[in-house]
Protein backbone atom coordinates (compact mmCIF):
# COMPACT_ATOMS: atom_id res chain seq x y z
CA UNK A 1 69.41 -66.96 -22.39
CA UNK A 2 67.08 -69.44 -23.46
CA UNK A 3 68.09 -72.08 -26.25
CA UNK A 4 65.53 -72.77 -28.77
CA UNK A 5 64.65 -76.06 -27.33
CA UNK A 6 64.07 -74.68 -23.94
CA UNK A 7 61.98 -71.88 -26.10
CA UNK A 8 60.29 -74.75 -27.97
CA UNK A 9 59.41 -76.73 -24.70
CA UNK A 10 57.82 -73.92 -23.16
CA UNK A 11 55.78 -73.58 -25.81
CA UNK A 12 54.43 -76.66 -25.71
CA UNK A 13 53.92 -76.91 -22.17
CA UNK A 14 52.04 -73.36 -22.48
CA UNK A 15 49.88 -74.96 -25.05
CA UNK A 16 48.83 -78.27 -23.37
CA UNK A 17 47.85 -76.13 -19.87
CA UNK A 18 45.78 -73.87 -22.35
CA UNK A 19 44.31 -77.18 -23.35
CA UNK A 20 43.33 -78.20 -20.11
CA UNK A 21 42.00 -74.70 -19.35
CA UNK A 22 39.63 -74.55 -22.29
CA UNK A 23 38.61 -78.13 -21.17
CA UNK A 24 37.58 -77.41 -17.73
CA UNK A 25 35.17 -74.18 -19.48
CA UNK A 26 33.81 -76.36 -22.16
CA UNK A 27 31.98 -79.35 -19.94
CA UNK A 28 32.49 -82.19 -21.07
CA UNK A 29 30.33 -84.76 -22.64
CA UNK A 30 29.39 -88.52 -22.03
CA UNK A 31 32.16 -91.05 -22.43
CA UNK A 32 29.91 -93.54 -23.53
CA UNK A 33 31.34 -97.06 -21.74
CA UNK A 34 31.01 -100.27 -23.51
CA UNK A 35 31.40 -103.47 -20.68
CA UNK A 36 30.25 -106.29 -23.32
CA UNK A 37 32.85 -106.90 -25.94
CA UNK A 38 29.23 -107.83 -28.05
CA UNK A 39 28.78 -106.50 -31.55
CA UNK A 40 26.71 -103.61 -31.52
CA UNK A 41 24.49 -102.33 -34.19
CA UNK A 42 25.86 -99.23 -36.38
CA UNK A 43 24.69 -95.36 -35.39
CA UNK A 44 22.79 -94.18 -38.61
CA UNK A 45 23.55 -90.48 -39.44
CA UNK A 46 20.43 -88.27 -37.94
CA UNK A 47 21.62 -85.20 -39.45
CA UNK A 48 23.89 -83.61 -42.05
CA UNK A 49 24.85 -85.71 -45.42
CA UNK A 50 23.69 -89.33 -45.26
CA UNK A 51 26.28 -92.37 -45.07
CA UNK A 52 26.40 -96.06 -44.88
CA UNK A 53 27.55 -96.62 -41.28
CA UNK A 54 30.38 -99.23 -40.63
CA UNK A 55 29.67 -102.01 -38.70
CA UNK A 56 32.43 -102.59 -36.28
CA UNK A 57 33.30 -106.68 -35.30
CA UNK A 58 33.61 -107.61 -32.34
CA UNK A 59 33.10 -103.94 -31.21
CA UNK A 60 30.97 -100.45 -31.35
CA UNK A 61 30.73 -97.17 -32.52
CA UNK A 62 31.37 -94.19 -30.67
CA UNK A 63 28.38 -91.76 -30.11
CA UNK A 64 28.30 -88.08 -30.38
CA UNK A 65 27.00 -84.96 -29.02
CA UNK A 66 27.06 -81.55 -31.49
CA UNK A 67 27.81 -78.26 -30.12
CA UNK A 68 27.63 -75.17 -32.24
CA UNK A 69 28.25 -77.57 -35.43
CA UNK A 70 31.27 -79.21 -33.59
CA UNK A 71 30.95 -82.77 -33.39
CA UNK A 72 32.17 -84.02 -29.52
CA UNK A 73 33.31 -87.68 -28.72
CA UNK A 74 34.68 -88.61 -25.57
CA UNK A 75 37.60 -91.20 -25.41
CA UNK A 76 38.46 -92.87 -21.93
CA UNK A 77 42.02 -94.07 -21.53
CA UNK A 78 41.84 -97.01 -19.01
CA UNK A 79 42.90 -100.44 -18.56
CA UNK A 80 40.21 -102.95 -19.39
CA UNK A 81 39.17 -106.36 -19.05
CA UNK A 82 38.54 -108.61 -22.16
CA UNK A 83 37.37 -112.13 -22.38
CA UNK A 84 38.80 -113.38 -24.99
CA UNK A 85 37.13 -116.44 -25.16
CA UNK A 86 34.98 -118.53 -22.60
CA UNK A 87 37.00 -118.85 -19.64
CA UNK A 88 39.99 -116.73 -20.71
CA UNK A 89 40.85 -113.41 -19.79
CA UNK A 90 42.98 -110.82 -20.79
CA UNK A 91 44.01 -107.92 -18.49
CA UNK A 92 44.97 -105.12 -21.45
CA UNK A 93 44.53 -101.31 -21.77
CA UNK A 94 41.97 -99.94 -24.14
CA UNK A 95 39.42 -97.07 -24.28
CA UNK A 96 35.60 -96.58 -23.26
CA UNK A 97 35.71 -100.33 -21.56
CA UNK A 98 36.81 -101.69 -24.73
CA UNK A 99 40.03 -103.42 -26.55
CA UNK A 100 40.35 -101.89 -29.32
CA UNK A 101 38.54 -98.88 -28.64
CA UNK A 102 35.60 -97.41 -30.29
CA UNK A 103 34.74 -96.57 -33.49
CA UNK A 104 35.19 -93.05 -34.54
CA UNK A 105 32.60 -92.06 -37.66
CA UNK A 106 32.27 -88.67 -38.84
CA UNK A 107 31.98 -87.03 -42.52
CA UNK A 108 34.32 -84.93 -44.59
CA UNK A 109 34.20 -81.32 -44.13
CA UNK A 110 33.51 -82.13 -40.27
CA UNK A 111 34.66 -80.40 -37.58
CA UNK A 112 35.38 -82.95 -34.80
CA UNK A 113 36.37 -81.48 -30.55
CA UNK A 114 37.64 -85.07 -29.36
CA UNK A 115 38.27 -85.27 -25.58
CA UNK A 116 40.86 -87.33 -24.26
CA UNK A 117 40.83 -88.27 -20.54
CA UNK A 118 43.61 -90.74 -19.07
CA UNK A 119 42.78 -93.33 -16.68
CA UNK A 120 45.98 -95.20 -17.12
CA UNK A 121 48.75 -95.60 -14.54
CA UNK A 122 51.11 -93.33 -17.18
CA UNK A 123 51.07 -90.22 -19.69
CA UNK A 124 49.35 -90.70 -22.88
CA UNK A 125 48.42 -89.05 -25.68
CA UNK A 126 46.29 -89.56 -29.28
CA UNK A 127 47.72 -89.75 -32.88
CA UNK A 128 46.22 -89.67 -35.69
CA UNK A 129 47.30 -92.14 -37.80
CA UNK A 130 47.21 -91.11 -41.85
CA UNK A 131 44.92 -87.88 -41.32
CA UNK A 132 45.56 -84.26 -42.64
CA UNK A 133 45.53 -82.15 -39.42
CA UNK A 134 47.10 -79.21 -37.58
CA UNK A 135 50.75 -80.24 -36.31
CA UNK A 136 49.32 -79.65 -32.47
CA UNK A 137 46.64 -82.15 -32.64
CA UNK A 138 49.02 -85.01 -33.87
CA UNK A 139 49.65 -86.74 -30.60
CA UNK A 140 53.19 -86.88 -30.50
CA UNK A 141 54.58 -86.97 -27.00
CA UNK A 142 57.32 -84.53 -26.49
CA UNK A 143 57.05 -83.09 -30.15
CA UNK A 144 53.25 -81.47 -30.54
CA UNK A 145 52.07 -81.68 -27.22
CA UNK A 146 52.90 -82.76 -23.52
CA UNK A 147 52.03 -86.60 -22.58
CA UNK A 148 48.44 -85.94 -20.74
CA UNK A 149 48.98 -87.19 -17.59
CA UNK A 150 46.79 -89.71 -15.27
CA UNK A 151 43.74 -88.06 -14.20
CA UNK A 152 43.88 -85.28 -16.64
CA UNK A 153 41.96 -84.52 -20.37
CA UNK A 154 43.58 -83.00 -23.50
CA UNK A 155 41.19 -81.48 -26.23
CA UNK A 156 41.70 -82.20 -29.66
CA UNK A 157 40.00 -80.14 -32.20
CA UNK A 158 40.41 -80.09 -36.14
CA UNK A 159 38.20 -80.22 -39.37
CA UNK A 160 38.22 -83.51 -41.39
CA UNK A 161 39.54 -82.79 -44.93
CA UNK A 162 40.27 -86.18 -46.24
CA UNK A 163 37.70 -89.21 -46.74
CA UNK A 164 39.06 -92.42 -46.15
CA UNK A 165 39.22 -95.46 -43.23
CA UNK A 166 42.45 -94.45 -40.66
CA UNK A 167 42.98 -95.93 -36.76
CA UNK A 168 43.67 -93.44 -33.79
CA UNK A 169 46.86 -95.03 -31.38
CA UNK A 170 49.06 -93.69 -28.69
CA UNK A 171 52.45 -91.70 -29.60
CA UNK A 172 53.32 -92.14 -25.68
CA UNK A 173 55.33 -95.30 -24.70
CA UNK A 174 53.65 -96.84 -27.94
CA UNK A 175 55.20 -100.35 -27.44
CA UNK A 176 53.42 -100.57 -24.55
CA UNK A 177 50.43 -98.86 -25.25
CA UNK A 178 49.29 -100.25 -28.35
CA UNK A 179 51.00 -103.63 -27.07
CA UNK A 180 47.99 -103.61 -24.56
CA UNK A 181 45.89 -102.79 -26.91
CA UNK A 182 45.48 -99.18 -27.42
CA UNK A 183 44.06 -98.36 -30.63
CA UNK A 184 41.10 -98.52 -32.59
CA UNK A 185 39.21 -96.94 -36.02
CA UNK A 186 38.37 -93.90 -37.59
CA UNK A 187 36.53 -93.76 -40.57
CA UNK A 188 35.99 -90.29 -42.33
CA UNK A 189 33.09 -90.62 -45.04
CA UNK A 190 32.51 -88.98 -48.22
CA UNK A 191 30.60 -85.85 -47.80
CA UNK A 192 28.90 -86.62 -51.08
CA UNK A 193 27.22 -89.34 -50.21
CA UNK A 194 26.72 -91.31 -54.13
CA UNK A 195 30.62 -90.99 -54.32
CA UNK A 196 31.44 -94.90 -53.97
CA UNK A 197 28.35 -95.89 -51.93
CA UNK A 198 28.91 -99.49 -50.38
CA UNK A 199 25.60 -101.46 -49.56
CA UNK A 200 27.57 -102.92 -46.31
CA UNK A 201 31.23 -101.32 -44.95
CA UNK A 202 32.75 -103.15 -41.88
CA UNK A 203 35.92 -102.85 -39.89
């Protein structure tokens, strides 16, 4: 007889390979790499309600593709190479080329898909840090979902009901991970865009 943890693990494990399965159908999109750790200029909105894009220091926002009124990004889980300052180098881990990683902008009432593919010499996995989301797509390793392993993608999909500036961070080996640098923002806007309207928003 099966205990309920046994039950429970299953379950998960039956979940993350449909994951993978509904990855390998869907195609994924461009995981846009960013090799200079250069400021880049914010992504204006080209569709649906208007926002003030942050401008991210030292770092970039993360594009997007739309599919059927699902709005795709692309992280890269990989080790990276930052120079810190002239002449000094740091060997960390980071996402899309970069320490921290990306950017993540979207709108509330959004539906985001985000694809997560590992690069790193270990399991990983995403959480969410302060967002309103299905239990599933919280990025616990072990708890909601499997650790993704090297070479492999996880989807996550859920709809943005809460406006506000959170991060995104690993919940795999997280003293490590975010030790090295694993982490970076996510910034939800108003979907009315005169609530609060800033001239200039930076992270």
């Amino acid at each position: 007889m099966l205990s309920r943890r046994q039950l429970l693990g299953a379950g998960a494990l039956l979940a993350g390979a449909t994951a993978w399965t509904k990855t390998s159908a869907m195609g994924l999109p461009d995981a846009a790499i960013m090799e200079s750790p250069d400021m880049q200029p914010p992504i204006f909105p080209t569709s649906g309600p208007d926002y003030q894009p942050v401008v991210t220091l030292n770092g970039w926002t993360l594009p997007h593709r739309m599919n059927n009124g699902v709005k795709e990004f692309h992280l890269v889980a990989e080790p990276v190479e930052r120079e810190m300052s002239p002449g000094m180098t740091a060997y960390l881990w980071g996402y899309n080329g970069q320490s921290p990683g990306p950017t993540i902008e979207a709108v509330e009432g959004d539906r985001v898909r985000i694809f997560v593919t590992n690069k790193l010499p270990e399991h990983t996995t995403i959480h969410w840090h302060g967002m309103i989301l299905p239990n599933g797509m919280d990025g616990v390793t072990g708890l909601t979902q499997p650790g993704i392993p090297p070479g492999k993608t996880f989807v996550y999909e859920f709809d943005l009901v809460k406006s506000g500036t959170f991060m995104y961070h690993p919940h795999a080996d997280e003293m490590v991970q975010m030790a090295m640098g694993m982490m970076g923002f996510f910034v939800i806007h108003p979907k009315d865009p005169k609530f609060m309207r800033v001239d200039r928003d930076f992270v």
